[in-house]
Protein backbone atom coordinates (compact mmCIF):
# COMPACT_ATOMS: atom_id res chain seq x y z
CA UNK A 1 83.54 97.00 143.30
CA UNK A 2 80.40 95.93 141.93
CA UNK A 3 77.29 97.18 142.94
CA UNK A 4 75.66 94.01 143.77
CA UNK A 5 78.35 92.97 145.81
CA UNK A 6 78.54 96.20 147.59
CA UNK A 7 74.71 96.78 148.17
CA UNK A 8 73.74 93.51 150.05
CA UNK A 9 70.54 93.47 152.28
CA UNK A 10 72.19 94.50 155.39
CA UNK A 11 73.62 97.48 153.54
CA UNK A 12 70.04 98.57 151.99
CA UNK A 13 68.85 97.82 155.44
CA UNK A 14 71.25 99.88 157.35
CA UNK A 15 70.39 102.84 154.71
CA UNK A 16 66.71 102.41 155.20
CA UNK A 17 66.54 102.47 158.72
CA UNK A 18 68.76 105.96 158.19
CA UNK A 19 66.58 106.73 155.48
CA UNK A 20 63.41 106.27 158.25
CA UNK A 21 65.11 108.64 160.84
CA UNK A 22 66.33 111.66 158.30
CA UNK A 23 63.05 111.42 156.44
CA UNK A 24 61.34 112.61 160.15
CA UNK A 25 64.28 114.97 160.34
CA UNK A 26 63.25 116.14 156.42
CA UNK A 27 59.20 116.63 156.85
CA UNK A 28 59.76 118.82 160.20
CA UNK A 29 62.37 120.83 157.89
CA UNK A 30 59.89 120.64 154.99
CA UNK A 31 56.70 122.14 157.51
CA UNK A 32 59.24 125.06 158.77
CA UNK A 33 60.53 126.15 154.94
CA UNK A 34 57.47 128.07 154.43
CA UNK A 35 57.32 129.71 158.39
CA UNK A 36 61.12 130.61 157.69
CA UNK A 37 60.88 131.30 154.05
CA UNK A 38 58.50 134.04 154.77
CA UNK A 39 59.63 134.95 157.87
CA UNK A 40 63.03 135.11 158.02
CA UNK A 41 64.19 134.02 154.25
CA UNK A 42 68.32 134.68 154.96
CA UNK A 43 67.85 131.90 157.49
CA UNK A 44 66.24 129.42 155.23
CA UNK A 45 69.87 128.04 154.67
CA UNK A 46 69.84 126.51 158.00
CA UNK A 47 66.56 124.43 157.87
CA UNK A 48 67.57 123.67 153.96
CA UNK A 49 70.86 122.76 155.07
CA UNK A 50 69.33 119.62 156.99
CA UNK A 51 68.77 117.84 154.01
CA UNK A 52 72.76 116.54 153.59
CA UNK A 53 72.24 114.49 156.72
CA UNK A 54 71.18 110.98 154.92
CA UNK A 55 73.96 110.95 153.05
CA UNK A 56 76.89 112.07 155.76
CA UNK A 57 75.68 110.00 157.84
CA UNK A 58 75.39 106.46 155.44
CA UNK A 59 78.69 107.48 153.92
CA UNK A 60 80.55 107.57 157.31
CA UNK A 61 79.27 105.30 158.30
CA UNK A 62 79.21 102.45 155.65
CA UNK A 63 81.92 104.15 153.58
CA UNK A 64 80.41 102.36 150.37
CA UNK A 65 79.30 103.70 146.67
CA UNK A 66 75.76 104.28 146.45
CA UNK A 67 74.96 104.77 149.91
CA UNK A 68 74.47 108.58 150.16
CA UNK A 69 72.08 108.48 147.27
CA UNK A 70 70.34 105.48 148.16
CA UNK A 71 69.74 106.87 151.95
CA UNK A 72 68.48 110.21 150.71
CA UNK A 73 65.84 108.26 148.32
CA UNK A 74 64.56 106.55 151.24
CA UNK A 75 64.74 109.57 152.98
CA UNK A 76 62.72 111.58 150.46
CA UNK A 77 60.39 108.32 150.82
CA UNK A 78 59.19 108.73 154.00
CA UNK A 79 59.18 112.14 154.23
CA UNK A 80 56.80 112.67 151.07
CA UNK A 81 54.61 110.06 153.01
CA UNK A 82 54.18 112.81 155.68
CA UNK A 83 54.10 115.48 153.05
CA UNK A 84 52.91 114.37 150.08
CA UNK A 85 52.23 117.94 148.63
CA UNK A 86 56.51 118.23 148.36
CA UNK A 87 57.02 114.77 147.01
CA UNK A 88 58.59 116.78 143.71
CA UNK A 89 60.79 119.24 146.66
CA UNK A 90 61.75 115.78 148.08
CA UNK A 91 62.59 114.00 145.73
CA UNK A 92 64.51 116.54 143.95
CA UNK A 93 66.93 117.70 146.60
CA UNK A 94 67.76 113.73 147.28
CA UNK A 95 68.62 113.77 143.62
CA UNK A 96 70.53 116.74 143.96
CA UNK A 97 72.47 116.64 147.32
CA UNK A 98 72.62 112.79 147.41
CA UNK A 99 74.33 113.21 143.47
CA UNK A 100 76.48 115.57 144.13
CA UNK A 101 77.56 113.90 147.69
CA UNK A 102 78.10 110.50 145.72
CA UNK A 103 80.09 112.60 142.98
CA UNK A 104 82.17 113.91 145.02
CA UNK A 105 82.75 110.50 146.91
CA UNK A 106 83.21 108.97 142.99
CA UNK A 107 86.04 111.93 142.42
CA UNK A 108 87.94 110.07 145.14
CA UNK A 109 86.99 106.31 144.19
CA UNK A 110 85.56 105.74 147.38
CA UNK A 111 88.74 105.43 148.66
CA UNK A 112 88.96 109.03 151.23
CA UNK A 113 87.01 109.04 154.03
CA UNK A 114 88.66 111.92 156.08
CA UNK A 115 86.79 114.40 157.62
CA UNK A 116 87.82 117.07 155.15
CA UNK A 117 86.20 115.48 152.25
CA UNK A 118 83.00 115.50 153.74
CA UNK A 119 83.18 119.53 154.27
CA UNK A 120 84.45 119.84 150.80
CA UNK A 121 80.82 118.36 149.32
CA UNK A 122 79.37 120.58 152.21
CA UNK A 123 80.57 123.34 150.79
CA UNK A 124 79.76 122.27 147.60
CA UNK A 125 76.08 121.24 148.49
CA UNK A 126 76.43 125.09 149.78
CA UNK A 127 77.26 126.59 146.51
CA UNK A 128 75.06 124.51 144.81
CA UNK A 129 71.85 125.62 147.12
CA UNK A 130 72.99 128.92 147.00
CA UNK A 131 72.96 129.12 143.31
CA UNK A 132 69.61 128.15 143.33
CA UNK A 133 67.96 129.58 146.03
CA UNK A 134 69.44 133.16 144.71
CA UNK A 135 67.13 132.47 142.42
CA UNK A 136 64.01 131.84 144.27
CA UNK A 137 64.32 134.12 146.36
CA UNK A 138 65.18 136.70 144.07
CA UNK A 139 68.48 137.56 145.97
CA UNK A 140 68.62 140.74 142.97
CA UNK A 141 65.84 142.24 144.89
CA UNK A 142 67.15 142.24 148.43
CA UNK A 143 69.69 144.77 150.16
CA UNK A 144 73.35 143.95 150.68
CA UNK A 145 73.37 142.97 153.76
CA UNK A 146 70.42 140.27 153.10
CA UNK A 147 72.31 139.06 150.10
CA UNK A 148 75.67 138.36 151.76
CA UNK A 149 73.74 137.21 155.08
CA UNK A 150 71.65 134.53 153.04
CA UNK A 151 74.69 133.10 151.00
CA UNK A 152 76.86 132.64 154.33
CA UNK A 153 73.98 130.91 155.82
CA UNK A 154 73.25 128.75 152.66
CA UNK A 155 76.82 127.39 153.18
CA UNK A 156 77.18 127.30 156.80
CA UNK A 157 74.07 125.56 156.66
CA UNK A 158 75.19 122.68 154.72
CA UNK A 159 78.80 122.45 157.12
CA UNK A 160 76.76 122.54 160.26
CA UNK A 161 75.19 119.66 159.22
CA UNK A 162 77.65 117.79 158.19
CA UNK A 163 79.09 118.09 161.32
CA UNK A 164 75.93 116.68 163.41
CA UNK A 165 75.92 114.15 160.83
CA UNK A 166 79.31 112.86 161.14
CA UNK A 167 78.80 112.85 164.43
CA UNK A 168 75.79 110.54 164.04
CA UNK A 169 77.62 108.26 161.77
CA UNK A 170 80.49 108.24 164.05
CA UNK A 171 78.46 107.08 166.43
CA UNK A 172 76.63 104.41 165.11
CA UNK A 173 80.30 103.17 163.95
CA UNK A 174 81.72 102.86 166.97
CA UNK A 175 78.97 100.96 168.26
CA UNK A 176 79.24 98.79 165.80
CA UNK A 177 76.32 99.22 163.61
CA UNK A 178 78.80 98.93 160.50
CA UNK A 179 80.80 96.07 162.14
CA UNK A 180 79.45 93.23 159.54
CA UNK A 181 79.45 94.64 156.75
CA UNK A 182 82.24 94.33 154.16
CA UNK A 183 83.91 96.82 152.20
């Protein structure tokens, strides 16, 4: 399906207003990284784990292409506009999660919408956070325990997530949000 068939107004409107609430959800998560980064850094998985919510909920929503990436831009929008200093940190992550969310989506050619696939790209979105947060926090450097502890948390964090998202989307389908708008 074409793109400009698929993303008419009501869709990009739909996505922005979801793009509007996540990007709140996204600068409270961005002001408690540092507290929990420093505090409690093998917990950090479950504020950074917040930031799959645009898409899960747009894609279960509106079951469309583009939608999960589109969402987290305007996500990473508004929440830059609150936070300008992370704009880059923003930005980024929609890039990343929203990418791999819509990849994964892509894999299936839009056509799966079970609940499964979305907990496959959580777990995914996991791995791929974990991979890169092992780096910045220097996972080499911290005991066992700390290690294990942060990687379960960077992919719980992701699934628990999901979950409250599809339960958003789920929702806002039944009532009837979506109802309008063709697939």
């Amino acid at each position: 399906m074409p793109a400009a068939r698929t993303l008419t107004t009501r869709v990009l409107l739909i996505c922005a207003a979801i793009g509007v609430a996540s990007g709140l959800l996204a600068t409270v998560a961005g002001y408690l990284s540092p507290v929990v980064f420093a505090a409690v850094p093998v917990l950090y998985g479950l504020v950074l784990g917040s930031h799959v919510i645009p898409g899960i909920i747009a894609q279960s929503l509106l079951r469309l292409p583009w939608v999960a990436l589109l969402t987290h831009l305007f996500a990473a929008l508004v929440a830059s506009a609150f936070a300008p200093q992370w704009i880059a940190r923003y930005l980024g992550t929609a890039l990343l999660i929203g990418g791999l969310q819509e990849g994964i989506a892509a894999l299936t050619r839009y056509r799966s919408w079970q609940t499964w696939r979305y907990f496959i790209s959580a777990v995914i979105v996991g791995g791929a956070l974990a991979v890169v947060m092992g780096f910045a926090l220097n996972a080499a450097a911290l005991p066992l325990w700390a290690v294990i502890t942060l990687y379960v948390v960077l992919i719980l964090g992701p699934l628990l997530w999901t979950w409250v998202g599809l339960r958003i989307g789920i929702a806002l389908r039944n009532a009837g949000v979506a109802r309008t708008v063709r697939r």
